[in-house]
Protein backbone atom coordinates (compact mmCIF):
# COMPACT_ATOMS: atom_id res chain seq x y z
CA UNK A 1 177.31 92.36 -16.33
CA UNK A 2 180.20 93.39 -15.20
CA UNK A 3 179.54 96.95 -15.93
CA UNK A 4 176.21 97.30 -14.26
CA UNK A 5 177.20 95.75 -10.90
CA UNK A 6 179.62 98.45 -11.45
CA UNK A 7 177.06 101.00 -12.14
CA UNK A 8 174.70 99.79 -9.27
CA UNK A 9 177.64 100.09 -6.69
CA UNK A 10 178.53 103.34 -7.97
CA UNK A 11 174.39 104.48 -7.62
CA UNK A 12 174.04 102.61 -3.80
CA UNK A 13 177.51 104.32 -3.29
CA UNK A 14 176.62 108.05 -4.12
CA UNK A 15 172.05 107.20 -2.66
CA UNK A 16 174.34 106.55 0.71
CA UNK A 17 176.19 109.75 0.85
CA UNK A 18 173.53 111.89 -0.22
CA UNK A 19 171.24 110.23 2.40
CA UNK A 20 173.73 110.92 5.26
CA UNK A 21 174.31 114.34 3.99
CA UNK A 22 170.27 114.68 4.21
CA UNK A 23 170.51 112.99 7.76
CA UNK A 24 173.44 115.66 8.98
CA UNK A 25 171.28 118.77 7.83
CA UNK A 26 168.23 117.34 9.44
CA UNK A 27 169.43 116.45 12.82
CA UNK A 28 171.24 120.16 12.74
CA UNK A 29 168.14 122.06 11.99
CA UNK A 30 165.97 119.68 14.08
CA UNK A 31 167.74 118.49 16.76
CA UNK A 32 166.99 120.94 20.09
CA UNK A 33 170.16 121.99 21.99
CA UNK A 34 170.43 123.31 25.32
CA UNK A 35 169.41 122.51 28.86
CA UNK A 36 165.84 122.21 30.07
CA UNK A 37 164.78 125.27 31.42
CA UNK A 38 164.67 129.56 29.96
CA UNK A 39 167.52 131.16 27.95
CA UNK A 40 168.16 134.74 28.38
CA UNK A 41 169.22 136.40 25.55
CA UNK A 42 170.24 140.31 25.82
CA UNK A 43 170.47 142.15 22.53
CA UNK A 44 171.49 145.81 23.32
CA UNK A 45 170.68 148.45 21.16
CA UNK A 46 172.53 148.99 18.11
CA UNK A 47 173.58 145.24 18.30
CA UNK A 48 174.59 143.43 15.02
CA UNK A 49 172.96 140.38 13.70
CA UNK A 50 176.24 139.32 13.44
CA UNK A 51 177.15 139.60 17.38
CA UNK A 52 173.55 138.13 18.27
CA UNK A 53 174.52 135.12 16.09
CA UNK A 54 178.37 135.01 17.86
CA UNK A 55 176.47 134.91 21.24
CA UNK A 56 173.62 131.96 20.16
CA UNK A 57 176.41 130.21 19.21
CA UNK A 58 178.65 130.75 21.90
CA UNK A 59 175.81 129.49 24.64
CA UNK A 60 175.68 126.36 22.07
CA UNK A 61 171.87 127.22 21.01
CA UNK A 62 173.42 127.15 17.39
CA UNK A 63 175.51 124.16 16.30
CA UNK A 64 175.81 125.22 12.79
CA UNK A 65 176.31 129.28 12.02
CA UNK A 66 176.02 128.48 8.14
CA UNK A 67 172.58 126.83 8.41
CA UNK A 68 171.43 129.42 11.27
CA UNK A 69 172.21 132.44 8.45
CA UNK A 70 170.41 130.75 5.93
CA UNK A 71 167.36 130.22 8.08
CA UNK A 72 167.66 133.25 9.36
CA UNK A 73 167.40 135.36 6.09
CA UNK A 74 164.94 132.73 5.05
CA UNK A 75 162.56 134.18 7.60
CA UNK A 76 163.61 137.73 7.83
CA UNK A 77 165.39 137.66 11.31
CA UNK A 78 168.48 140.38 10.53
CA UNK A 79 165.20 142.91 9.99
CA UNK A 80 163.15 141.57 12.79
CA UNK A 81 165.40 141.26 15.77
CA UNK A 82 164.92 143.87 17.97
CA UNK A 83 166.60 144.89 20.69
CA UNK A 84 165.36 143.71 24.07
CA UNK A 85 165.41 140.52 26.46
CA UNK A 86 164.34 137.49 25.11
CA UNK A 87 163.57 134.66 27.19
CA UNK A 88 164.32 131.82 24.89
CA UNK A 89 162.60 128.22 26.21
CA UNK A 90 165.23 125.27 25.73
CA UNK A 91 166.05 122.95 24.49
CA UNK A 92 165.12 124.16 21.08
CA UNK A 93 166.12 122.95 17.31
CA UNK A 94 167.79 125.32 15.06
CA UNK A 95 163.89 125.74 13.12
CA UNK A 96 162.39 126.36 16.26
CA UNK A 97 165.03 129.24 17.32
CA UNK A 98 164.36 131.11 13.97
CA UNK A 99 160.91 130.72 13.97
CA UNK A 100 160.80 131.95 17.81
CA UNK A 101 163.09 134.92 17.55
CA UNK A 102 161.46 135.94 14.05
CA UNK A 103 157.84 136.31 16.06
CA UNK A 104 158.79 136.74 19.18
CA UNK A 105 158.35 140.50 21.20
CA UNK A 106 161.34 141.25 23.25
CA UNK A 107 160.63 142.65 27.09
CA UNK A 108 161.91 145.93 27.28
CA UNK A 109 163.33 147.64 30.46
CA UNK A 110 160.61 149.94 32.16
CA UNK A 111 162.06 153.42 33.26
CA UNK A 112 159.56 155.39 35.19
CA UNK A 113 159.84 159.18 35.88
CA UNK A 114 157.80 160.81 38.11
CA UNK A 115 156.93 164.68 38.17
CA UNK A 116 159.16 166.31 40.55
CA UNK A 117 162.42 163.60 40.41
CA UNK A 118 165.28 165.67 40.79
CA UNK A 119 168.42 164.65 38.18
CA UNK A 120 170.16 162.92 40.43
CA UNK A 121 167.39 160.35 41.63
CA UNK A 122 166.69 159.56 37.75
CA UNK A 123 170.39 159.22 37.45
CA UNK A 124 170.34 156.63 40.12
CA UNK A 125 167.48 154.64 38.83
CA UNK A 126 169.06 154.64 35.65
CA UNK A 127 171.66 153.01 37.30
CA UNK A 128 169.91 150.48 39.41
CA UNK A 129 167.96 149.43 36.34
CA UNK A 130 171.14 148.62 34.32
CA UNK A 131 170.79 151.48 31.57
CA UNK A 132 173.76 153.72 32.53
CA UNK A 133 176.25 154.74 34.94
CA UNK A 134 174.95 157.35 37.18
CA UNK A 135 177.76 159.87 37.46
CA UNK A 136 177.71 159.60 33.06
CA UNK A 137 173.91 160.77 32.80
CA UNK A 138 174.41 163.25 35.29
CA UNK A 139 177.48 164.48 33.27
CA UNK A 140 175.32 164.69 30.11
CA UNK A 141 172.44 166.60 32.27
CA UNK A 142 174.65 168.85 33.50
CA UNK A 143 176.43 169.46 30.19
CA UNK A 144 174.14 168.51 27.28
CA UNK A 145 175.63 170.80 24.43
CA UNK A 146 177.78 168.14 21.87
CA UNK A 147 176.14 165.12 23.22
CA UNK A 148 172.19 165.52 22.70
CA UNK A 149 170.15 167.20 20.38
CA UNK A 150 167.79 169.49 21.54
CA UNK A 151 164.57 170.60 19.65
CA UNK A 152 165.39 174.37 21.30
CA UNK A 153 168.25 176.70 22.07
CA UNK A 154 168.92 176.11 25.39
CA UNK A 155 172.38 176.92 27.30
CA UNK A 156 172.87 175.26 31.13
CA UNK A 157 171.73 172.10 32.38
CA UNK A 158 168.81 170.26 31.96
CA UNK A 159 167.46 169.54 35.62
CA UNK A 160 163.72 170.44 35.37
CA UNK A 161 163.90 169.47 31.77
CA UNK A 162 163.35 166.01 31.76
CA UNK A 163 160.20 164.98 30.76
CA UNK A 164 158.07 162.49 33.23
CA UNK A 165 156.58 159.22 31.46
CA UNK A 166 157.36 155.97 31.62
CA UNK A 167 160.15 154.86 29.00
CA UNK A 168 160.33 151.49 27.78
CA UNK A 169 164.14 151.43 26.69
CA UNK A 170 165.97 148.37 25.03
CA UNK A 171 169.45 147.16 26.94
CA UNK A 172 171.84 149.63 26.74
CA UNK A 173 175.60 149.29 26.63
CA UNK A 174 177.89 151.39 28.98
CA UNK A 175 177.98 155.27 27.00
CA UNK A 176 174.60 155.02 25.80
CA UNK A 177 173.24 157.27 28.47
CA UNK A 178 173.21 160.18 25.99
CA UNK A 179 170.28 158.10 24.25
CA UNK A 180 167.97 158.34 27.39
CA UNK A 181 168.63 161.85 28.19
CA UNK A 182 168.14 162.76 24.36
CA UNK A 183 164.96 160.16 24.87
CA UNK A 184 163.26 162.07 27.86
């Protein structure tokens, strides 16, 4: 008798921890965090899934980086993350975050150049949009040999060269401004 009230302790014992272990993963992955409202998430390009993780954790959206990761490659997200501007709605559970970021399409920045823009007014909206520095693009326009590749021999600048469209460009982190000029 003796043995078995041993045995049943032992069971009711090891049921309990299991149970709150189950209970601790469950309220991580389903429990929302963060305040009511829109989180704004900026992944530049050539971000890391690593430094997107750092920064969901750091703004507390993420309460658990081991559980995130698993999740995460569970649904894909280190291929699927894009760069962009995601507008994240909170508060959100640790599911809901990887399923949202694994579907959702991030908002680009919209770059419009018109026929006729001179360097130095593309250079500026560059800058007012948040892609660049304006005196840095106008340093690879004037000077593009070592820092784009061109699909011609050309020697000189390249005012007159850049080609009008609109761009839809990802964030871009101060020095990327040899990616748009290489772009247009």
């Amino acid at each position: 008798m003796d043995v078995s009230r041993r045995r049943f302790t032992l069971f009711c014992g090891l049921a309990s921890f299991v149970l709150a272990v189950i209970s601790w993963i469950l309220w991580l992955l389903l429990t929302p965090t963060g305040t009511q409202g829109t989180f704004v998430l900026v992944i530049y390009r050539g971000d890391t899934f690593d430094q997107v993780k750092l920064e969901l954790e750091r703004q507390r959206l993420i309460r658990s980086r081991f559980w995130f990761e698993r999740l995460a490659r569970w649904k894909g997200l280190p291929t699927k993350l894009k760069a962009g501007i995601y507008r994240i709605p909170t508060p959100i559970s640790l599911w809901q975050l990887t399923k949202w970021l694994a579907e959702a399409k991030p908002e680009l920045v919209r770059l419009t150049i018109w026929e006729g823009m001179m360097a130095r007014e593309i250079a500026e909206r560059v800058e007012r949009l948040g892609l660049g520095e304006a005196e840095k693009f106008m340093e690879i326009v004037k000077n593009p040999q070592g820092k784009v590749r061109l699909p011609f021999d050309w020697q000189g600048d390249l005012e007159g060269l850049l080609f009008p469209a609109t761009y839809y460009v990802p964030p871009l982190r101060p020095g990327d401004e040899a990616y748009l000029v290489q772009l247009m």
